[in-house]
N, C-alpha and C. Protein backbone atom coordinates (compact mmCIF):
# COMPACT_ATOMS: atom_id res chain seq x y z
N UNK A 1 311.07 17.48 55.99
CA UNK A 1 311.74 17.03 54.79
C UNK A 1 311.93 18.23 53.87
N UNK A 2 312.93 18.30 53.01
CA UNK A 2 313.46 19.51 52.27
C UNK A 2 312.37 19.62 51.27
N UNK A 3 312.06 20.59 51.11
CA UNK A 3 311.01 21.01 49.81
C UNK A 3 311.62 20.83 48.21
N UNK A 4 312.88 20.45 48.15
CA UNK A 4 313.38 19.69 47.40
C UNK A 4 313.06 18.47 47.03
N UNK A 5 313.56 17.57 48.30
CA UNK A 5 312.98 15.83 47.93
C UNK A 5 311.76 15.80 47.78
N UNK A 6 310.59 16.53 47.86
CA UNK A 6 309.45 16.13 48.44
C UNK A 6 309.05 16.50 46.15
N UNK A 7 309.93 17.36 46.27
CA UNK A 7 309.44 17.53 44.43
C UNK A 7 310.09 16.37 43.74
N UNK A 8 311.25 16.35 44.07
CA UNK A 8 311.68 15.14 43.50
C UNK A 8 311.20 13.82 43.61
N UNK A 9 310.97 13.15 44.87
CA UNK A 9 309.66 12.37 45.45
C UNK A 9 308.65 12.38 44.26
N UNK A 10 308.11 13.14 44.08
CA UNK A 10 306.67 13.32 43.32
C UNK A 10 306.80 13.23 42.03
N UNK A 11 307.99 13.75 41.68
CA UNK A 11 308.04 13.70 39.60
C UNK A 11 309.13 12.34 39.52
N UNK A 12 309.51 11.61 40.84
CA UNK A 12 309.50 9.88 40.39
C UNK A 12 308.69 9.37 40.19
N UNK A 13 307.76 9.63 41.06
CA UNK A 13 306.56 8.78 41.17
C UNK A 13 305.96 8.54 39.81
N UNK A 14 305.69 9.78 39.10
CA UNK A 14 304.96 10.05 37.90
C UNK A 14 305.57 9.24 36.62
N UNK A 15 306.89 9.49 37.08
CA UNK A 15 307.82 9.38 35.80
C UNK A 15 309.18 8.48 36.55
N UNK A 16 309.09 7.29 36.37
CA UNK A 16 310.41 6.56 37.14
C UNK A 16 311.27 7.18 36.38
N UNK A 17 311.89 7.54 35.48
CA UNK A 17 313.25 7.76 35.25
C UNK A 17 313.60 9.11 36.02
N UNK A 18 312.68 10.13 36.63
CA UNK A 18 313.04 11.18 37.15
C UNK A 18 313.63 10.48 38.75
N UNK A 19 313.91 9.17 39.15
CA UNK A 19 313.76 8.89 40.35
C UNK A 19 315.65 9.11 40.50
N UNK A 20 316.47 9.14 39.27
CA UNK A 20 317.60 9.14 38.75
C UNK A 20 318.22 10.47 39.76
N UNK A 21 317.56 11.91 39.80
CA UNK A 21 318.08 12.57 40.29
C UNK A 21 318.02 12.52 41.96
N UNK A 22 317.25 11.67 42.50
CA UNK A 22 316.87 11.18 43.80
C UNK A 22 318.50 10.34 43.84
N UNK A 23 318.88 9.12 43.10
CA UNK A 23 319.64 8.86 42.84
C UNK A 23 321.00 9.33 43.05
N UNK A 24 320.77 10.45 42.05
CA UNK A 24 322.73 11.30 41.68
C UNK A 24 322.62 12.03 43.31
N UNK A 25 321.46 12.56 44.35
CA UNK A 25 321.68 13.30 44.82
C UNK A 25 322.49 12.78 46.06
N UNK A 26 321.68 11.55 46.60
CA UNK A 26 322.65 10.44 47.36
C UNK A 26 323.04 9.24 47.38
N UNK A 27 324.00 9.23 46.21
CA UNK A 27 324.43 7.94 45.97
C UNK A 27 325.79 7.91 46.96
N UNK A 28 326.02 9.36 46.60
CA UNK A 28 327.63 9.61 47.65
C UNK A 28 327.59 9.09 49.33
N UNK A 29 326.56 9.48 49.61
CA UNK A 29 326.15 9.46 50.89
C UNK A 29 325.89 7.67 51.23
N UNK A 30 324.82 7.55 50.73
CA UNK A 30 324.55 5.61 50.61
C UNK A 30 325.81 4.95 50.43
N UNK A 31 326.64 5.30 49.41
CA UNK A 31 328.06 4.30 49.57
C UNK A 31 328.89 4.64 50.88
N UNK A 32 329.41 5.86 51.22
CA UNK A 32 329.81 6.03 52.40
C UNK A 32 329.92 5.26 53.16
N UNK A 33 327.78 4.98 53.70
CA UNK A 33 327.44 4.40 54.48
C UNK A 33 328.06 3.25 54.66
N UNK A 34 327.55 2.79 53.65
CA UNK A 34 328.31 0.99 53.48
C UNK A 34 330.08 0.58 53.28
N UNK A 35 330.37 1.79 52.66
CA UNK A 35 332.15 1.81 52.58
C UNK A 35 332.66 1.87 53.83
N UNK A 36 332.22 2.31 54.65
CA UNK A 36 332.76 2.55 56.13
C UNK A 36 332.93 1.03 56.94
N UNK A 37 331.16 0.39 56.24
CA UNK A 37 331.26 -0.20 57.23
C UNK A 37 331.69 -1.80 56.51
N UNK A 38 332.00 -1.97 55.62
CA UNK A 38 332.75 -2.81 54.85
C UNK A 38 333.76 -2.87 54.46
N UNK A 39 334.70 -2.69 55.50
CA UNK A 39 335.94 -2.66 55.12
C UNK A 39 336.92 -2.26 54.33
N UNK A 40 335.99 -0.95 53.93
CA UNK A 40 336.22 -0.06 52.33
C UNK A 40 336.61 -1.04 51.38
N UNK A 41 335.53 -1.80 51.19
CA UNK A 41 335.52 -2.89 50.13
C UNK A 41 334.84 -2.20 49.21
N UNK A 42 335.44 -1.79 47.70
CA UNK A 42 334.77 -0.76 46.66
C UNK A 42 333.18 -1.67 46.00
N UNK A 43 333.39 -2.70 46.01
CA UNK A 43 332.22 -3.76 45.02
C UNK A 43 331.79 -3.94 46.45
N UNK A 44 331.80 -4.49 47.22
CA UNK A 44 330.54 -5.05 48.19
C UNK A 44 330.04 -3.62 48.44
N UNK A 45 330.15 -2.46 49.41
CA UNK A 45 329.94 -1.32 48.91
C UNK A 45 329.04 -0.52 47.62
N UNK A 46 329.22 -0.97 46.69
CA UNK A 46 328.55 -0.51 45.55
C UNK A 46 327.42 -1.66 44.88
N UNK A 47 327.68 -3.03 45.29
CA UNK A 47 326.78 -3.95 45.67
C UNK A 47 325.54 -3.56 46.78
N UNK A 48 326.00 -3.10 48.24
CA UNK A 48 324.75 -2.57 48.65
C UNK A 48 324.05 -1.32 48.16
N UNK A 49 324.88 -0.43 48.17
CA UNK A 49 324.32 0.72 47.51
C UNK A 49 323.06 0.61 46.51
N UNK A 50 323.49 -0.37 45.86
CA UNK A 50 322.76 -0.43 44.64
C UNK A 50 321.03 -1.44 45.18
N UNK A 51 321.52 -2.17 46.20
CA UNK A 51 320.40 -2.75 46.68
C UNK A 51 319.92 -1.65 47.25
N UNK A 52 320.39 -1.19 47.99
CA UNK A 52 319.35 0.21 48.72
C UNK A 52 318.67 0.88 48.05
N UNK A 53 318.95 1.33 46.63
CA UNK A 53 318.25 2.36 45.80
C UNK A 53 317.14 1.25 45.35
N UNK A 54 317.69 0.03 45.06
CA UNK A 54 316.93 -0.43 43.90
C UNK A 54 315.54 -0.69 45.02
N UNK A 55 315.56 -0.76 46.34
CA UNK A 55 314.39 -1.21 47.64
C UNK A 55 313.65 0.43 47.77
N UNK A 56 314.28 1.15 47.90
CA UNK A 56 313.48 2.89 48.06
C UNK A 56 313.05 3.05 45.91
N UNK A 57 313.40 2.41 45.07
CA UNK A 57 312.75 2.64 44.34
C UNK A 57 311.27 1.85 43.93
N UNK A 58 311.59 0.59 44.27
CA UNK A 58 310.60 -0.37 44.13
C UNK A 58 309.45 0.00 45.06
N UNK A 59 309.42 0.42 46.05
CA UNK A 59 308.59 1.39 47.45
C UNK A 59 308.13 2.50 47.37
N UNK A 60 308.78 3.44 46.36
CA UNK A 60 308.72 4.43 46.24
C UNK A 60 306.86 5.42 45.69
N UNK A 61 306.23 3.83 45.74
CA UNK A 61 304.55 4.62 45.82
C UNK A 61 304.40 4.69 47.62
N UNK A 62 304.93 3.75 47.90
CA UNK A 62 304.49 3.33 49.58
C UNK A 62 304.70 4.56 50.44
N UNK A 63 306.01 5.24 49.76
CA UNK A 63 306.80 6.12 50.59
C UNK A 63 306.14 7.01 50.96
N UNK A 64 305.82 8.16 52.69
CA UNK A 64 305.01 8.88 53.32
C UNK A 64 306.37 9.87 53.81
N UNK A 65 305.89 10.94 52.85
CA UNK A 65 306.77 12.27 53.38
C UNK A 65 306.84 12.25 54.93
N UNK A 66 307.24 12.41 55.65
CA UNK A 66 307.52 12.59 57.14
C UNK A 66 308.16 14.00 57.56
N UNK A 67 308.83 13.90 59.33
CA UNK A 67 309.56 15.05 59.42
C UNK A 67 310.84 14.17 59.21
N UNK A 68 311.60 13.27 59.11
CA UNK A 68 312.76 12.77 58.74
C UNK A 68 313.05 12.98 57.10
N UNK A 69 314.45 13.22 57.26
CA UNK A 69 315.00 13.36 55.67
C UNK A 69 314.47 12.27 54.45
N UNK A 70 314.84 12.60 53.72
CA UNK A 70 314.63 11.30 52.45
C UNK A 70 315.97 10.59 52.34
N UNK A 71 316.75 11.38 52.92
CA UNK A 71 318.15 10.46 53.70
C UNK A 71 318.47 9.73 55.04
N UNK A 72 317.55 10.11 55.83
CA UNK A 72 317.34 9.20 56.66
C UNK A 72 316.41 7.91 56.64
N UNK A 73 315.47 8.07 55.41
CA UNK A 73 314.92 6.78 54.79
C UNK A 73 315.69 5.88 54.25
N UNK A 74 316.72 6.28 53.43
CA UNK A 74 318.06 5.59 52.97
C UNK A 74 318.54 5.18 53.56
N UNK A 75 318.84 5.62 54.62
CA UNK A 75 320.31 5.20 55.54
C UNK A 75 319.39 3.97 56.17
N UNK A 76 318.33 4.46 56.49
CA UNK A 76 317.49 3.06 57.40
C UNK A 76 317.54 1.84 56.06
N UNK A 77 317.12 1.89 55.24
CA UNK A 77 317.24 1.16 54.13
C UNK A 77 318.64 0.55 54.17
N UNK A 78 319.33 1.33 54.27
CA UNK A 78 320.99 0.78 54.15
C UNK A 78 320.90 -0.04 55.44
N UNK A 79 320.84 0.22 56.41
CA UNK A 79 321.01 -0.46 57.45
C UNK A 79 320.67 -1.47 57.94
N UNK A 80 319.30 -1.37 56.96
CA UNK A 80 318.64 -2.65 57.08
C UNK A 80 319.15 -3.76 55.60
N UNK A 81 319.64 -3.74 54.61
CA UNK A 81 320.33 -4.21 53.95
C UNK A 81 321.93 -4.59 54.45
N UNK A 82 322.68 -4.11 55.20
CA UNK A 82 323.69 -4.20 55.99
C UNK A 82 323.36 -5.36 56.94
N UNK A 83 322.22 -5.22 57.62
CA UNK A 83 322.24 -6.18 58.68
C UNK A 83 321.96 -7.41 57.88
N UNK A 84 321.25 -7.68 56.97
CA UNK A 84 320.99 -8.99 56.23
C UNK A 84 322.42 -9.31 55.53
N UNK A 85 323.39 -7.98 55.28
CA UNK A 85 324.63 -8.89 54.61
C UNK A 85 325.33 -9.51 55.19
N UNK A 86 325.37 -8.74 56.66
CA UNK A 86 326.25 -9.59 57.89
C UNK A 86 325.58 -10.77 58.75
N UNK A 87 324.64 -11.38 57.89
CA UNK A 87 324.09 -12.34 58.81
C UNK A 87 324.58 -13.56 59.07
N UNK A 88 325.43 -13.52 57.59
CA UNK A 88 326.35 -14.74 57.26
C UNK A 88 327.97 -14.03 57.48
N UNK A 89 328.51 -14.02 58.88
CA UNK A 89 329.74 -13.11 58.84
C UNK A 89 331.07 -13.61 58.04
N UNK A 90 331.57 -12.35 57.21
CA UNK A 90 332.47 -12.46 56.57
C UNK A 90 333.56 -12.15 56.86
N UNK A 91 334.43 -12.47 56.42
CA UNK A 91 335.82 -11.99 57.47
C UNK A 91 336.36 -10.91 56.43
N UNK A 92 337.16 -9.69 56.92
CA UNK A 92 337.47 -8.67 56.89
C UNK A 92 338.77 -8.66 56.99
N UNK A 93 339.72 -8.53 55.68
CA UNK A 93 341.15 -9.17 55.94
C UNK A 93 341.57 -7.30 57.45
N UNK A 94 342.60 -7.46 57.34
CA UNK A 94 343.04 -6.12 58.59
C UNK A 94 343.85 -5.23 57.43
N UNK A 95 343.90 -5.80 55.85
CA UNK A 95 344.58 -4.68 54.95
C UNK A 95 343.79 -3.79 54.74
N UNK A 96 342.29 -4.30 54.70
CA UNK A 96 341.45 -3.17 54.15
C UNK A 96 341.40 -2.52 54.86
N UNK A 97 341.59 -2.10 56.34
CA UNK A 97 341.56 -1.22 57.26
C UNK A 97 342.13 0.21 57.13
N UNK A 98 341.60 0.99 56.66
CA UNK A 98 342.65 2.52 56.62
C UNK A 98 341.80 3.97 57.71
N UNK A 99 342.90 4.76 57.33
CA UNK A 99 341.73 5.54 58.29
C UNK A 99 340.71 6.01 57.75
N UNK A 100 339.66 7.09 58.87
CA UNK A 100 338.44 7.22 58.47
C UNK A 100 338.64 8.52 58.06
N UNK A 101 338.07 8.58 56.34
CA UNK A 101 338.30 10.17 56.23
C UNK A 101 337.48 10.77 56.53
N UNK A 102 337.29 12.29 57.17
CA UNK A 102 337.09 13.39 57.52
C UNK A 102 337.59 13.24 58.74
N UNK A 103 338.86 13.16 58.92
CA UNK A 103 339.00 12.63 60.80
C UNK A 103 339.24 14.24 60.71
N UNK A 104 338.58 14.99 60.65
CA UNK A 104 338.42 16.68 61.27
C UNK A 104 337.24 16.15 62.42
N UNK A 105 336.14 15.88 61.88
CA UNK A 105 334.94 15.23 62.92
C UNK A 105 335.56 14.51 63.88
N UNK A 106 336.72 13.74 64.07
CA UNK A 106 336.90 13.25 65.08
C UNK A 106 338.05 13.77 65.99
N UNK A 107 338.47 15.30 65.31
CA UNK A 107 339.13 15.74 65.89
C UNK A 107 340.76 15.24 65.65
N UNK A 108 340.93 14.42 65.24
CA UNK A 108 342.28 13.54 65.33
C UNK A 108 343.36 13.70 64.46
N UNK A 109 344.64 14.40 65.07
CA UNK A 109 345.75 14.97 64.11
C UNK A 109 346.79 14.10 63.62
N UNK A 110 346.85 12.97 63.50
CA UNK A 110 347.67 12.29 63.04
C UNK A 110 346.63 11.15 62.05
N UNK A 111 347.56 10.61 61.19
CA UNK A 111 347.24 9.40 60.55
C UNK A 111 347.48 8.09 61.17
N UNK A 112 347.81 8.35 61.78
CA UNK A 112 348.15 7.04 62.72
C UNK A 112 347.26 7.21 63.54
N UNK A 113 346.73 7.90 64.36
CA UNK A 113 345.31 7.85 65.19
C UNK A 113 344.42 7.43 64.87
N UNK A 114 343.98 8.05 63.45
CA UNK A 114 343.08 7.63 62.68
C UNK A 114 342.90 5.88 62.58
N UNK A 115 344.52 5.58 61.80
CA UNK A 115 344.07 3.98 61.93
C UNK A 115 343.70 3.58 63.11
N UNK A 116 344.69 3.61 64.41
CA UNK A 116 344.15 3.18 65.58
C UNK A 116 342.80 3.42 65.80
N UNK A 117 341.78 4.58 65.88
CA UNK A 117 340.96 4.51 66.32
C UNK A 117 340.15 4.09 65.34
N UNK A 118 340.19 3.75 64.02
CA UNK A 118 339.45 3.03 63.26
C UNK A 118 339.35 1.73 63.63
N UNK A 119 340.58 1.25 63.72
CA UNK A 119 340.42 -0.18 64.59
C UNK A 119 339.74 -0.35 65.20
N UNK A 120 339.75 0.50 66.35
CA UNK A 120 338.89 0.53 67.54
C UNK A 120 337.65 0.48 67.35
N UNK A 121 337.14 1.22 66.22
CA UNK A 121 336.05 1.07 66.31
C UNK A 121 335.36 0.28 65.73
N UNK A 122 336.06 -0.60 64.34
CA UNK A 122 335.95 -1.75 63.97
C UNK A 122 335.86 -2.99 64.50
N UNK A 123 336.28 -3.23 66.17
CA UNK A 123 336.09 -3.91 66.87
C UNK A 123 334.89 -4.11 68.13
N UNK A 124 334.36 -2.90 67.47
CA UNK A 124 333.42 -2.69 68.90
C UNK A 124 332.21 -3.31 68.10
N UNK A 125 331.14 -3.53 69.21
CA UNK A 125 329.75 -4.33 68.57
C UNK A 125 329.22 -3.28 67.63
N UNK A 126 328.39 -4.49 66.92
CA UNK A 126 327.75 -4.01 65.82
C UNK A 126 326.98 -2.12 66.08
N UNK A 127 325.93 -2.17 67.21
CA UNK A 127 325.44 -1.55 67.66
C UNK A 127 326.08 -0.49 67.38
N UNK A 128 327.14 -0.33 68.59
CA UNK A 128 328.25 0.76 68.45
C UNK A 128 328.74 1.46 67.41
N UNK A 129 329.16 0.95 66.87
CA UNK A 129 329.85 1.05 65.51
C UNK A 129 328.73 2.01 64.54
N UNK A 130 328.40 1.62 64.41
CA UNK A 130 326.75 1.94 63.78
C UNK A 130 326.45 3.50 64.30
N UNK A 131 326.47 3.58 65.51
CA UNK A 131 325.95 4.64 66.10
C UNK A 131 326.78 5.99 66.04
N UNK A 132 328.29 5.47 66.85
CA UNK A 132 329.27 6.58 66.21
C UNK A 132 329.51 6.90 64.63
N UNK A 133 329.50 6.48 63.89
CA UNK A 133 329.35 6.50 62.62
C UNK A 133 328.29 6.89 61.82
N UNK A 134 327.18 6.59 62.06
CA UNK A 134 325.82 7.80 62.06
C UNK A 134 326.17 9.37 62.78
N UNK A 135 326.54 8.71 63.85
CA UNK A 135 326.13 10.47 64.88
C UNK A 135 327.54 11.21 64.13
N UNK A 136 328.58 10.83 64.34
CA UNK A 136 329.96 11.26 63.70
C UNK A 136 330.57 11.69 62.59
N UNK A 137 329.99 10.63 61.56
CA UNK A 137 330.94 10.93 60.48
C UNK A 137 329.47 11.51 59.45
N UNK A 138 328.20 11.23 59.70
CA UNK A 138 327.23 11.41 59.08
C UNK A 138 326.72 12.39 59.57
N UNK A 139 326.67 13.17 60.63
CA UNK A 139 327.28 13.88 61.19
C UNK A 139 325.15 14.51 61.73
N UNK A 140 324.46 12.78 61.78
CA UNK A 140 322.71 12.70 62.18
C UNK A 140 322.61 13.63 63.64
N UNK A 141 321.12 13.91 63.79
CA UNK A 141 320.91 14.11 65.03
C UNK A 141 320.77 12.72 65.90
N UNK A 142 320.46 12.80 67.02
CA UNK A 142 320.08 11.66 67.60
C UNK A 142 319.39 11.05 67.61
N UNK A 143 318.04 11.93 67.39
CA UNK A 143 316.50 11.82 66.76
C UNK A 143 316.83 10.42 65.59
N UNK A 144 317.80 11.21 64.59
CA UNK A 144 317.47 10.25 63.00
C UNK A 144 318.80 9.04 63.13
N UNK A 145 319.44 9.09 63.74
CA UNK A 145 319.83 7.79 64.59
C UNK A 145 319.44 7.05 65.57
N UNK A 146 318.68 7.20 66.05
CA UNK A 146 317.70 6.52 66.58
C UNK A 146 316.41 5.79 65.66
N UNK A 147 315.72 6.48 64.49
CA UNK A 147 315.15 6.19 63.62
C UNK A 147 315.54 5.41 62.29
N UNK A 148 317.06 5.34 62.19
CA UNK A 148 317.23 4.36 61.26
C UNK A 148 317.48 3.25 61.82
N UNK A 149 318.04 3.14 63.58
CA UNK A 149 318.70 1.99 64.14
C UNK A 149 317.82 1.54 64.69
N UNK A 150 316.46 1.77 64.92
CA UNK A 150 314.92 1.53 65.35
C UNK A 150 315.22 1.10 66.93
N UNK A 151 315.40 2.51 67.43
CA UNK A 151 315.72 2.29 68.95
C UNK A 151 315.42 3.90 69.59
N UNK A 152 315.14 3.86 70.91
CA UNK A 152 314.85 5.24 70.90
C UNK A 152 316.05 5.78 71.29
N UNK A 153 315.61 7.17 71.33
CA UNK A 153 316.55 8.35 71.32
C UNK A 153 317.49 8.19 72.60
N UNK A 154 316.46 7.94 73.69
CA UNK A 154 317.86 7.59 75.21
C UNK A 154 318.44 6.38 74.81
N UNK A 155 317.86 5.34 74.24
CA UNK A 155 319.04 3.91 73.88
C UNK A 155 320.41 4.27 73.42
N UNK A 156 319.77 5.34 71.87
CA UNK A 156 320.96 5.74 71.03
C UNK A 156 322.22 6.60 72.27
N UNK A 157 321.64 7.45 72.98
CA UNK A 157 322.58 8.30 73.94
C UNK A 157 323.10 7.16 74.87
N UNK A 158 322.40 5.57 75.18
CA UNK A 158 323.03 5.21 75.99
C UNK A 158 324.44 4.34 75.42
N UNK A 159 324.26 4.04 74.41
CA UNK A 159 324.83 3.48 73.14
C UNK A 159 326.28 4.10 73.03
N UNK A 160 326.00 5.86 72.61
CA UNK A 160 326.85 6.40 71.88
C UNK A 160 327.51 6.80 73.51
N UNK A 161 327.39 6.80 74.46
CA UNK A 161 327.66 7.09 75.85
C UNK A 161 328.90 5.96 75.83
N UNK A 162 328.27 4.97 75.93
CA UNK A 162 329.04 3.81 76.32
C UNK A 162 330.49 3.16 75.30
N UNK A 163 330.39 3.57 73.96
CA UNK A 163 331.13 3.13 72.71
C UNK A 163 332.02 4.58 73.72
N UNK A 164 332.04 5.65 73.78
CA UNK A 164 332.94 7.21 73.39
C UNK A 164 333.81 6.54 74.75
N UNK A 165 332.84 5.99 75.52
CA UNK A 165 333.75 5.49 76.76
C UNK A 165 334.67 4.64 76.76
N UNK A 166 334.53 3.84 75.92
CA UNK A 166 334.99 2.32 75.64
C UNK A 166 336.58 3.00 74.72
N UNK A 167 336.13 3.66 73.71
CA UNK A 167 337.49 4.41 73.16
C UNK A 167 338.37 5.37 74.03
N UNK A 168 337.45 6.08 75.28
CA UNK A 168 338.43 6.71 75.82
C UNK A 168 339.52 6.41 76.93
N UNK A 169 339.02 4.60 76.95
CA UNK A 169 339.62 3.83 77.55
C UNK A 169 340.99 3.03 76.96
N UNK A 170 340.09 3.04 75.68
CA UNK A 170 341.34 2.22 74.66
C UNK A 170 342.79 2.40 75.45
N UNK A 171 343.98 1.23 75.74
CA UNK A 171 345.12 1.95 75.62
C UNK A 171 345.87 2.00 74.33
N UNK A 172 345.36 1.62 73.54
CA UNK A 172 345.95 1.93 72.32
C UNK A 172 345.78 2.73 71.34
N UNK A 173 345.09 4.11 71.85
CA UNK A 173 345.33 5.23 71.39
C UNK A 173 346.12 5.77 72.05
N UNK A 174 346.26 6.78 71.94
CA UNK A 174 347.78 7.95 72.52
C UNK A 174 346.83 9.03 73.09
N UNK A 175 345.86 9.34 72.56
CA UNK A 175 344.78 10.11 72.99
C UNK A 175 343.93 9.96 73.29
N UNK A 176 343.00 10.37 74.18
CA UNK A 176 340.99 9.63 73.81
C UNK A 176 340.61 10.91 72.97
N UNK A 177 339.61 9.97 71.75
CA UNK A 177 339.20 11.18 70.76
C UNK A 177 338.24 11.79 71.51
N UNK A 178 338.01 12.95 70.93
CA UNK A 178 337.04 14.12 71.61
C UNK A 178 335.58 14.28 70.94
N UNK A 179 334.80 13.66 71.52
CA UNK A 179 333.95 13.26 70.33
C UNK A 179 332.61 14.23 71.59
């Protein structure tokens, strides 16, 4: 863990309002998470976000420095707040669908790829989805995708194996992305 969080970590503890810069440092990152996978819905999105911080703050005596990030505690947090939002599934009109930005990570030169393979991957199981999108756009080891999706490290490879396949099958890309 960065010798950063681990100070910041410690002068929350003491002092909750210092937990704020824990906060500003990944709030960007935590919405992401959930913007991606909500249909870049801006309020449900900033609805979880806000549950995630408010669960790593309320915890935040419990919390045990590790070798994983203080962002990979989040993201597990997120993920596990994600899975309780989709328990009751909501439908996802197909407007909110746009592409995924940084498509540099996915290699992909058009905007139109982008949507397509956003689709694509919006359709694939939960699992999946999850995994390329950790390993990809979050750009985790396998190790800390495996640790937020509470599965081990060969699951995650068999996972992210099987989704890269499933897209490079797609026929409705023009390309298979190069992932």
């Amino acid at each position: 863990m960065e010798q950063e969080d681990i100070k910041l970590i410690e002068a929350a503890r003491s002092n909750k309002a210092a937990f704020e810069a824990l906060y500003q440092k990944y709030t960007q990152k935590v919405y992401n998470y959930f913007w991606y996978r909500v249909g870049h819905n801006k309020e449900i999105a900033e609805d979880l976000m806000q549950q995630t911080f408010l669960k790593a703050f309320q915890h935040l005596q419990e919390f045990e420095v590790r070798d994983a990030s203080y962002l990979t505690y989040l993201l597990k947090i997120a993920h596990n707040t994600l899975v309780n939002y989709y328990r009751v599934p909501k439908p996802i009109p197909l407007s909110l669908l746009h592409e995924i930005p940084g498509e540099s990570s996915f290699r992909i030169h058009k905007r139109h790829d982008a949507t397509l393979l956003w689709r694509a991957v919006r359709q694939m199981p939960e699992a999946e989805k999850n995994a390329l999108l950790l390993k990809y756009q979050k750009e985790l080891s396998i190790k800390e995708v495996a640790h937020i999706m509470e599965k081990s490290e060969n699951a995650v490879k068999l996972i992210l194996s099987r989704a890269r396949k499933k897209l490079a099958s797609n026929p409705r890309l023009s390309r298979s992305p190069s992932f």
